[in-house]
Protein backbone atom coordinates (compact mmCIF):
# COMPACT_ATOMS: atom_id res chain seq x y z
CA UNK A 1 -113.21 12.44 -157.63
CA UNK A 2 -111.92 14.02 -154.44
CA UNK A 3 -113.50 12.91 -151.20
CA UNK A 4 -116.33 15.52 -150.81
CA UNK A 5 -117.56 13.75 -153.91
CA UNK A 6 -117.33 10.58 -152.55
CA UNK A 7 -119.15 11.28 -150.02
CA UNK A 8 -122.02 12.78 -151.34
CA UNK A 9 -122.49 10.01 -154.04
CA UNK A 10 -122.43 7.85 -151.26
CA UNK A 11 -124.96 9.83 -148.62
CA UNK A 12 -127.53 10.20 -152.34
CA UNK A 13 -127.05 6.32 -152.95
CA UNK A 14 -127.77 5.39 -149.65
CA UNK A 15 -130.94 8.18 -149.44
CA UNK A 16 -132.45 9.57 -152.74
CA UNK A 17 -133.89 12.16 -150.61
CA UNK A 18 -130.55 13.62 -150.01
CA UNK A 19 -129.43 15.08 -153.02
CA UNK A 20 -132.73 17.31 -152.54
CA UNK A 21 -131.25 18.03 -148.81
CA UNK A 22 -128.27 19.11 -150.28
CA UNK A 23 -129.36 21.60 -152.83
CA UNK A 24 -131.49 23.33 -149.94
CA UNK A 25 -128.19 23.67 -147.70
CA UNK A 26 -126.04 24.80 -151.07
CA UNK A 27 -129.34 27.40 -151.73
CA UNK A 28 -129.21 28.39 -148.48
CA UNK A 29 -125.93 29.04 -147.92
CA UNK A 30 -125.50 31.30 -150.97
CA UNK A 31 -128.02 33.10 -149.46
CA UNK A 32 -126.29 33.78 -146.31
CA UNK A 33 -122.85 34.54 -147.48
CA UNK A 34 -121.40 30.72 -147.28
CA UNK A 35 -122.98 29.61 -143.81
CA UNK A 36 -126.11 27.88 -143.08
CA UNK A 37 -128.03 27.07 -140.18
CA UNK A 38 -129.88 24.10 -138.91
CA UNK A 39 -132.80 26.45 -138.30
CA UNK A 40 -132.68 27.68 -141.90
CA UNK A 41 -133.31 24.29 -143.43
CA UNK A 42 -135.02 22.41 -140.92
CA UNK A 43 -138.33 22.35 -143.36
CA UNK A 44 -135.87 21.15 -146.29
CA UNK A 45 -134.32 17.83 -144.51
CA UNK A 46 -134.73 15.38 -141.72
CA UNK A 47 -132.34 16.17 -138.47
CA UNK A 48 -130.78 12.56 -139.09
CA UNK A 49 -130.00 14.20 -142.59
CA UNK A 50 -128.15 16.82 -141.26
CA UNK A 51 -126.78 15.07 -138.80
CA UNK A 52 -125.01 12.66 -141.55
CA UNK A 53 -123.32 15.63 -143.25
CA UNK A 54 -121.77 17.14 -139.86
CA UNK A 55 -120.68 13.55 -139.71
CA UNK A 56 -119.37 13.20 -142.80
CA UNK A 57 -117.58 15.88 -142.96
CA UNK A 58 -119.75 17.69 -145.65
CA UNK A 59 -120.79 20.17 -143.32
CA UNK A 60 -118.00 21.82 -140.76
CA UNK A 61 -118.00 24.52 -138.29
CA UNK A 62 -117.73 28.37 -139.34
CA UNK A 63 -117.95 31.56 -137.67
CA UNK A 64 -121.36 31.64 -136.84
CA UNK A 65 -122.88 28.42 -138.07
CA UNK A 66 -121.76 25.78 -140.64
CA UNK A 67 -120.41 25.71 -143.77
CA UNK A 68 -120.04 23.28 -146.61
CA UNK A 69 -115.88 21.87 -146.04
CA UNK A 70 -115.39 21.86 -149.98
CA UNK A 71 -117.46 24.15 -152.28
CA UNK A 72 -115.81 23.45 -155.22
CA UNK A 73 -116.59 19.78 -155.04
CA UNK A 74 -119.79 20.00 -153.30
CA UNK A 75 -120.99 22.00 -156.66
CA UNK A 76 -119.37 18.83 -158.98
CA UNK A 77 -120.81 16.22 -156.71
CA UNK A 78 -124.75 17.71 -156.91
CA UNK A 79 -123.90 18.87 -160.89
CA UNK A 80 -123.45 15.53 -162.05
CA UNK A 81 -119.74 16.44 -162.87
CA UNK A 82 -118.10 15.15 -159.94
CA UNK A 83 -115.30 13.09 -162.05
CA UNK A 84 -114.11 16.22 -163.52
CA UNK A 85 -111.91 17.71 -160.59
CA UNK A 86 -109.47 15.34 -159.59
CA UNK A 87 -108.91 11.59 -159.47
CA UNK A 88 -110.60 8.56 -159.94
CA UNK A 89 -110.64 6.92 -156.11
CA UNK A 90 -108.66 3.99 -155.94
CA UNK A 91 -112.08 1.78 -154.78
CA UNK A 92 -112.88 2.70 -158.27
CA UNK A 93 -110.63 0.80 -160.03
CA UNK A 94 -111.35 -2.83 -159.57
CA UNK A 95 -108.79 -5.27 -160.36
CA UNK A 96 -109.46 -8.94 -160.48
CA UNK A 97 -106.18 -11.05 -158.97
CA UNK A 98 -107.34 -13.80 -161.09
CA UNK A 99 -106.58 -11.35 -164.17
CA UNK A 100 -102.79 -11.05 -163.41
CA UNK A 101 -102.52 -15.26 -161.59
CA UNK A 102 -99.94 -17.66 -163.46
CA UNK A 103 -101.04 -20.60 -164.98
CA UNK A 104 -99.69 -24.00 -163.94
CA UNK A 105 -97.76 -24.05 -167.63
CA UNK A 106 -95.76 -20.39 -166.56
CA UNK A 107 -94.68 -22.04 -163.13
CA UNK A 108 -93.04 -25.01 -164.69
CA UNK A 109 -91.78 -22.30 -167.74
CA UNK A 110 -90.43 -21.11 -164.61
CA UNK A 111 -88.72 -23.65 -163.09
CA UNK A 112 -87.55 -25.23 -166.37
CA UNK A 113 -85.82 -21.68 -166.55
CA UNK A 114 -84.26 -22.51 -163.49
CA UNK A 115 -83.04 -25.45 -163.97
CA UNK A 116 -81.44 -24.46 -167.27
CA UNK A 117 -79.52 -21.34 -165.66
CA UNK A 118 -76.51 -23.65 -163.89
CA UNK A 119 -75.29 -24.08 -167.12
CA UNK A 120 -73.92 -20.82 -167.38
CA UNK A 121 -71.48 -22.22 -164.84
CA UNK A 122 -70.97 -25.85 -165.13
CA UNK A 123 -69.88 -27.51 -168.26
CA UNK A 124 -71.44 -31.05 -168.01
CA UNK A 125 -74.78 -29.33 -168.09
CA UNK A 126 -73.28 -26.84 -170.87
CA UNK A 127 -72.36 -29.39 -173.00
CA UNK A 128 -75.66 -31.44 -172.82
CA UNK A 129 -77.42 -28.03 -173.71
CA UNK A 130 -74.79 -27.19 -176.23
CA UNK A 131 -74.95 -30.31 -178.10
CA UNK A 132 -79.00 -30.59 -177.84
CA UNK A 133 -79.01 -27.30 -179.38
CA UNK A 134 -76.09 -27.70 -182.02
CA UNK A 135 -78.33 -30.47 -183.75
CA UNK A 136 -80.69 -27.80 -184.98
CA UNK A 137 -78.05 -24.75 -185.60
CA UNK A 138 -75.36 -27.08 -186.36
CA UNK A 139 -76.91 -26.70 -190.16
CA UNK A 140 -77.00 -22.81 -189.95
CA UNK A 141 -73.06 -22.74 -188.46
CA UNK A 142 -71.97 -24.27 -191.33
CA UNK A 143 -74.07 -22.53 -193.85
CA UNK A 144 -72.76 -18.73 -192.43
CA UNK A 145 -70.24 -17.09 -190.81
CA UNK A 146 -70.31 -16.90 -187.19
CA UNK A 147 -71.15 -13.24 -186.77
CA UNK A 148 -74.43 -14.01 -189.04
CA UNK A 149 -75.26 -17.21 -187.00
CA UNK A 150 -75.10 -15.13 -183.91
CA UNK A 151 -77.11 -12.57 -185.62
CA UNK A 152 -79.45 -14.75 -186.70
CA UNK A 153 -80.35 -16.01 -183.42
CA UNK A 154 -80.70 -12.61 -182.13
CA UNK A 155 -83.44 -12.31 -185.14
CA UNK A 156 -85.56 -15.10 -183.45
CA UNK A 157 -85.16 -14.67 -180.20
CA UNK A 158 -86.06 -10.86 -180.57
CA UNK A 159 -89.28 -12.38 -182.87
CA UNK A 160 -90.70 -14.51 -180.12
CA UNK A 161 -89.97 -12.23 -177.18
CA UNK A 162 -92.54 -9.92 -178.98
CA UNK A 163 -94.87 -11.87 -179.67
CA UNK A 164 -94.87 -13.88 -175.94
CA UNK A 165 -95.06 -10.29 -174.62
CA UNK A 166 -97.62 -9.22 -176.82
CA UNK A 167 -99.70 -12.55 -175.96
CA UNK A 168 -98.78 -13.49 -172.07
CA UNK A 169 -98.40 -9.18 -170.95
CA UNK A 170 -102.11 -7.85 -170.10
CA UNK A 171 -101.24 -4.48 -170.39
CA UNK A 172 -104.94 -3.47 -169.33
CA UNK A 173 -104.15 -4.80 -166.11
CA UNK A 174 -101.16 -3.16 -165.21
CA UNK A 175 -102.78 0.43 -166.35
CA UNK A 176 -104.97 -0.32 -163.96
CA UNK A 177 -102.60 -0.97 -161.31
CA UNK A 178 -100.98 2.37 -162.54
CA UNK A 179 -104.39 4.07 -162.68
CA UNK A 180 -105.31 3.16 -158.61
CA UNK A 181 -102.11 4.41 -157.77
CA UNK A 182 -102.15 7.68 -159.59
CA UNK A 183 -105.36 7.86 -157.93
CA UNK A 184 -104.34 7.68 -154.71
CA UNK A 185 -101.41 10.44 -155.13
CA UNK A 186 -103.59 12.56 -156.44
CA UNK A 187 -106.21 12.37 -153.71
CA UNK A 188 -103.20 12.71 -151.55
CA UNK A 189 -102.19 16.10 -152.97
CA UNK A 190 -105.78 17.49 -153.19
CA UNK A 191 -106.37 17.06 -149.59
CA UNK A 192 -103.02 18.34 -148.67
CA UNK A 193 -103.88 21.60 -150.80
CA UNK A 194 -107.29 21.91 -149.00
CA UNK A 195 -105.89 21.50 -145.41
CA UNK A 196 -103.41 24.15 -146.53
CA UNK A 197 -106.25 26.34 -147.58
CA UNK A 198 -107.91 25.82 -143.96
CA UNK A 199 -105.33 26.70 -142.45
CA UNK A 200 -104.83 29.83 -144.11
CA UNK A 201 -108.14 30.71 -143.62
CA UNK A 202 -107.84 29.67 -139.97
CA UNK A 203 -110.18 26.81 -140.10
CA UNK A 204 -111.71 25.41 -136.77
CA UNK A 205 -109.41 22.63 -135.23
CA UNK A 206 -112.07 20.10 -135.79
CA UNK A 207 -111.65 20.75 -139.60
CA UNK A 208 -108.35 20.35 -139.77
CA UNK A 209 -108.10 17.57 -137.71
CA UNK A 210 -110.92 16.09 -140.44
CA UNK A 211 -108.59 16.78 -143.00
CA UNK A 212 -105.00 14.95 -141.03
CA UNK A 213 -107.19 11.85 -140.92
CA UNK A 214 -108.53 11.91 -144.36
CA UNK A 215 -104.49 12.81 -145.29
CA UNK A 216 -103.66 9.41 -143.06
CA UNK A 217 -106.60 7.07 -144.18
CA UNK A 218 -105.18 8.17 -148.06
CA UNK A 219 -101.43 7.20 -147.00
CA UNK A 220 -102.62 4.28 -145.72
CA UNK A 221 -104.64 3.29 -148.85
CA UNK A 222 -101.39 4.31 -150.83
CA UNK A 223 -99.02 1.92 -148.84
CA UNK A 224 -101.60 -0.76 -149.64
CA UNK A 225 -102.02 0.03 -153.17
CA UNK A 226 -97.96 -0.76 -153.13
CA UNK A 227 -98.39 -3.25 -151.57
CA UNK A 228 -100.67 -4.61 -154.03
CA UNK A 229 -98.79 -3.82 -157.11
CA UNK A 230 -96.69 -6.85 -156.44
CA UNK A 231 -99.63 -8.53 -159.18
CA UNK A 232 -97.83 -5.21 -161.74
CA UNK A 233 -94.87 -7.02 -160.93
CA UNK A 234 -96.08 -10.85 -161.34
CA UNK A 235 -97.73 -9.51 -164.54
CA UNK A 236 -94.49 -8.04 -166.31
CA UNK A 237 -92.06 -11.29 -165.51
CA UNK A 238 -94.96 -13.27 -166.79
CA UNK A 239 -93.55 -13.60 -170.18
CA UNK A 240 -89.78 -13.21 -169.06
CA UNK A 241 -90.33 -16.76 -167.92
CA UNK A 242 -90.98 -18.46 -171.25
CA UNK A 243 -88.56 -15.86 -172.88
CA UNK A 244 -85.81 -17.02 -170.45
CA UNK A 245 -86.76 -20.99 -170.97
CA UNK A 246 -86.58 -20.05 -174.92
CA UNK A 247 -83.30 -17.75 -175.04
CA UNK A 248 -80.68 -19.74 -172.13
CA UNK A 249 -80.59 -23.10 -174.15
CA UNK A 250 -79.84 -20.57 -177.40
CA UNK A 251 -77.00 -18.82 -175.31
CA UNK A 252 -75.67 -21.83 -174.03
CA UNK A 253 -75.41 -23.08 -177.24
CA UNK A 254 -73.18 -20.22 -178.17
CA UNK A 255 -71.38 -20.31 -175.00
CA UNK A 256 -70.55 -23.63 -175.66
CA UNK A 257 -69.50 -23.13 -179.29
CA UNK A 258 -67.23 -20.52 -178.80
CA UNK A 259 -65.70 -21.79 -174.93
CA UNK A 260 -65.62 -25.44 -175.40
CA UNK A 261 -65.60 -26.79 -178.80
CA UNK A 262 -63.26 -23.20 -180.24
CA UNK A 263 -63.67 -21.44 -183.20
CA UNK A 264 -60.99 -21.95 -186.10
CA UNK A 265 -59.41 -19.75 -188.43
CA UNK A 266 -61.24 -16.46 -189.38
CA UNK A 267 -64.37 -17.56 -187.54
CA UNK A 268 -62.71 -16.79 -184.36
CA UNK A 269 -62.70 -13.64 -184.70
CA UNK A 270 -64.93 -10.37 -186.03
CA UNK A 271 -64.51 -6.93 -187.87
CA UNK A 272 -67.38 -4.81 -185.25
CA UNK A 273 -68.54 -1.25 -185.87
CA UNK A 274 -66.60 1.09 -184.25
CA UNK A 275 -64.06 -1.85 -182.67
CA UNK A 276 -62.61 -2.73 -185.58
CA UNK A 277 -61.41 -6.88 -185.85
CA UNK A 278 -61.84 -8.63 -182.01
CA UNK A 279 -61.29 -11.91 -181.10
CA UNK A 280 -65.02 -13.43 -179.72
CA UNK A 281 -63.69 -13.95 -176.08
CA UNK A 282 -62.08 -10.55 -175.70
CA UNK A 283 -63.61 -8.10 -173.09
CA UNK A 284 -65.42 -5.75 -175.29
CA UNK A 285 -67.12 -3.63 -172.48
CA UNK A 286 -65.47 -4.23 -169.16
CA UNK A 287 -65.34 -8.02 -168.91
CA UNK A 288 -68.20 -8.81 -171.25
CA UNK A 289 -66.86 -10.80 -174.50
CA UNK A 290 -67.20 -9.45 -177.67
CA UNK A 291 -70.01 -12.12 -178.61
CA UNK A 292 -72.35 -11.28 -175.92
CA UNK A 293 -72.03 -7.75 -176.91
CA UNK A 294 -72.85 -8.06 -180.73
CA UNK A 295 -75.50 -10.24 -179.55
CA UNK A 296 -77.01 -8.21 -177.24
CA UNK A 297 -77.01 -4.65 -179.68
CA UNK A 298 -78.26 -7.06 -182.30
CA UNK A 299 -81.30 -8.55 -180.10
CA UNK A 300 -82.17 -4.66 -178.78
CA UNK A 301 -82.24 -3.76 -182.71
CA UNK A 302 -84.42 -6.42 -184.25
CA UNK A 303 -86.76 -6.20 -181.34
CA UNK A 304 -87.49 -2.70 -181.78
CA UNK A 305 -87.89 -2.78 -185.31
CA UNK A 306 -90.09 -6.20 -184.99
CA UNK A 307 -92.73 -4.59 -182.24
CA UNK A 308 -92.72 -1.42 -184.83
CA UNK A 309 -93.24 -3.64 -187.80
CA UNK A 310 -95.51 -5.72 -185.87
CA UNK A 311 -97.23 -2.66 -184.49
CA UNK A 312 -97.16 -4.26 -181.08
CA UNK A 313 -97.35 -1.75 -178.16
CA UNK A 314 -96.40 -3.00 -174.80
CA UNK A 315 -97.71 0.44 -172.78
CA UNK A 316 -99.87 0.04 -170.07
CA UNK A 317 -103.77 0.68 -171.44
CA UNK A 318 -106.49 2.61 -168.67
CA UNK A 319 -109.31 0.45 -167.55
């Protein structure tokens, strides 16, 4: 809905009476090529009527009278049709903050995440992790080779990150933070085209300098809408948290079974597609081991194929 619109819906909810104003000024100024005088509808509306659309920037100046500042929408607007030319404005998309809020059980996911990530650098914590960890893979390391074990792992943690973002991601919510701010470019872009028409057209300077504030009270409704799309952003790492809390104490484990307890014989090392045999610990891609590599395709693989399988889509949904 482009702001013409807006502001007509919002003159005929205010005063019934209007939308019968307005179809006398659009009848009117058919009549007389575009323009229309106060004199020519004075018997159709009140002169605080009037008044309101000079105001609003309905009506603007032309050569010889007035003239309505956006035909195109003015027709949409009294037509009933007036969501059919541009975007939806951004006050119409309501988003409650309580929607996208944290619980008091994804704070301390949070912080247990936290507390779990020094482990990555200091072994005392590593090896309490590791140990923890090994009493419930311990069985499955014995039972398989290591390669499996690790791809194993990459099986469940790739099964519970889709279904925690499935469960904890309100996708409705962050199409609606999508669908304000699409709303607000767009609104951007049609006023920029119709200030570019006025000045082709040689508009009055009043009229443009109408349309430079509407231009500057839309950028300043788009620097809040980013502003606001910090709750996108809360919404999205919602369910890294718990994934995070889930997967570390897993990858320590592994850490810690490969760095500090070793790997003997042919476990420590692996025949990889298109590497042939590696040791675990050898930089596969820069500096990153061969292990966190295999883990890492594996993970991407089964979690594609789980969210297909599972038919779970984790696109953004309109309002």
């Amino acid at each position: 809905m482009t702001r013409t619109a807006e502001k007509i819906d919002a003159l005929v909810r205010e005063d019934s009476s209007m939308a019968d104003a307005l179809e006398a000024i659009r009848e009117e100024a058919d009549r007389n090529g575009g323009e229309v005088q106060w004199a020519d509808v004075s018997d159709e509306l009140t002169s605080g009527q009037w008044g309101r659309l000079i105001e609003k920037g309905v009506l603007v100046d032309g050569d010889e009278g007035f003239e309505i500042a956006d035909r195109e929408a003015y027709d949409r607007a009294l037509d009933g049709n007036g969501d059919s030319g541009g975007a939806v404005a951004s006050a119409d998309v309501d988003i409650d903050d309580e929607e996208s809020s944290w619980s008091q059980w994804d704070k301390i996911a949070g912080i247990g995440a936290l507390l779990l990530m020094p482990g990555y650098w200091f072994d005392s914590i590593r090896n309490v992790v590791g140990g923890t960890i090994d009493i419930v893979l311990g069985p499955l390391d014995a039972a398989l080779p290591f390669y499996a074990v690790i791809l194993s792992v990459a099986l469940i943690t790739g099964l519970y990150s889709s279904l925690l973002q499935a469960n904890l991601m309100n996708t409705e919510v962050m199409g609606k933070y999508q669908e304000r701010m699409k709303a607000v470019q767009e609104e951007q872009k049609d006023i920029r085209q119709r200030k570019k028409e006025a000045e082709e057209r040689g508009a009055s300077e009043a009229e443009i300098e109408r349309l430079e504030n509407e231009l500057e009270q839309v950028r300043e409704e788009q620097m809040e809408a980013m502003a606001d799309n910090l709750g996108m952003f809360k919404e999205q790492f919602r369910p890294m948290v718990w994934i995070m809390l889930l997967t570390i104490p897993l990858f320590l484990w592994m850490y810690w079974k490969i760095q500090s307890v070793g790997l003997d014989g042919t476990e420590a090392t692996a025949i990889l597609p298109l590497v042939g045999e590696t040791n675990w610990q050898a930089g596969l891609v820069g500096p990153m081991p061969a292990w966190i590599v295999w883990y890492f395709l594996c993970s991407m693989g089964f979690s594609q194929l789980l969210r297909k399988s599972l038919n779970i889509d984790m696109s953004p949904t309109g309002a």
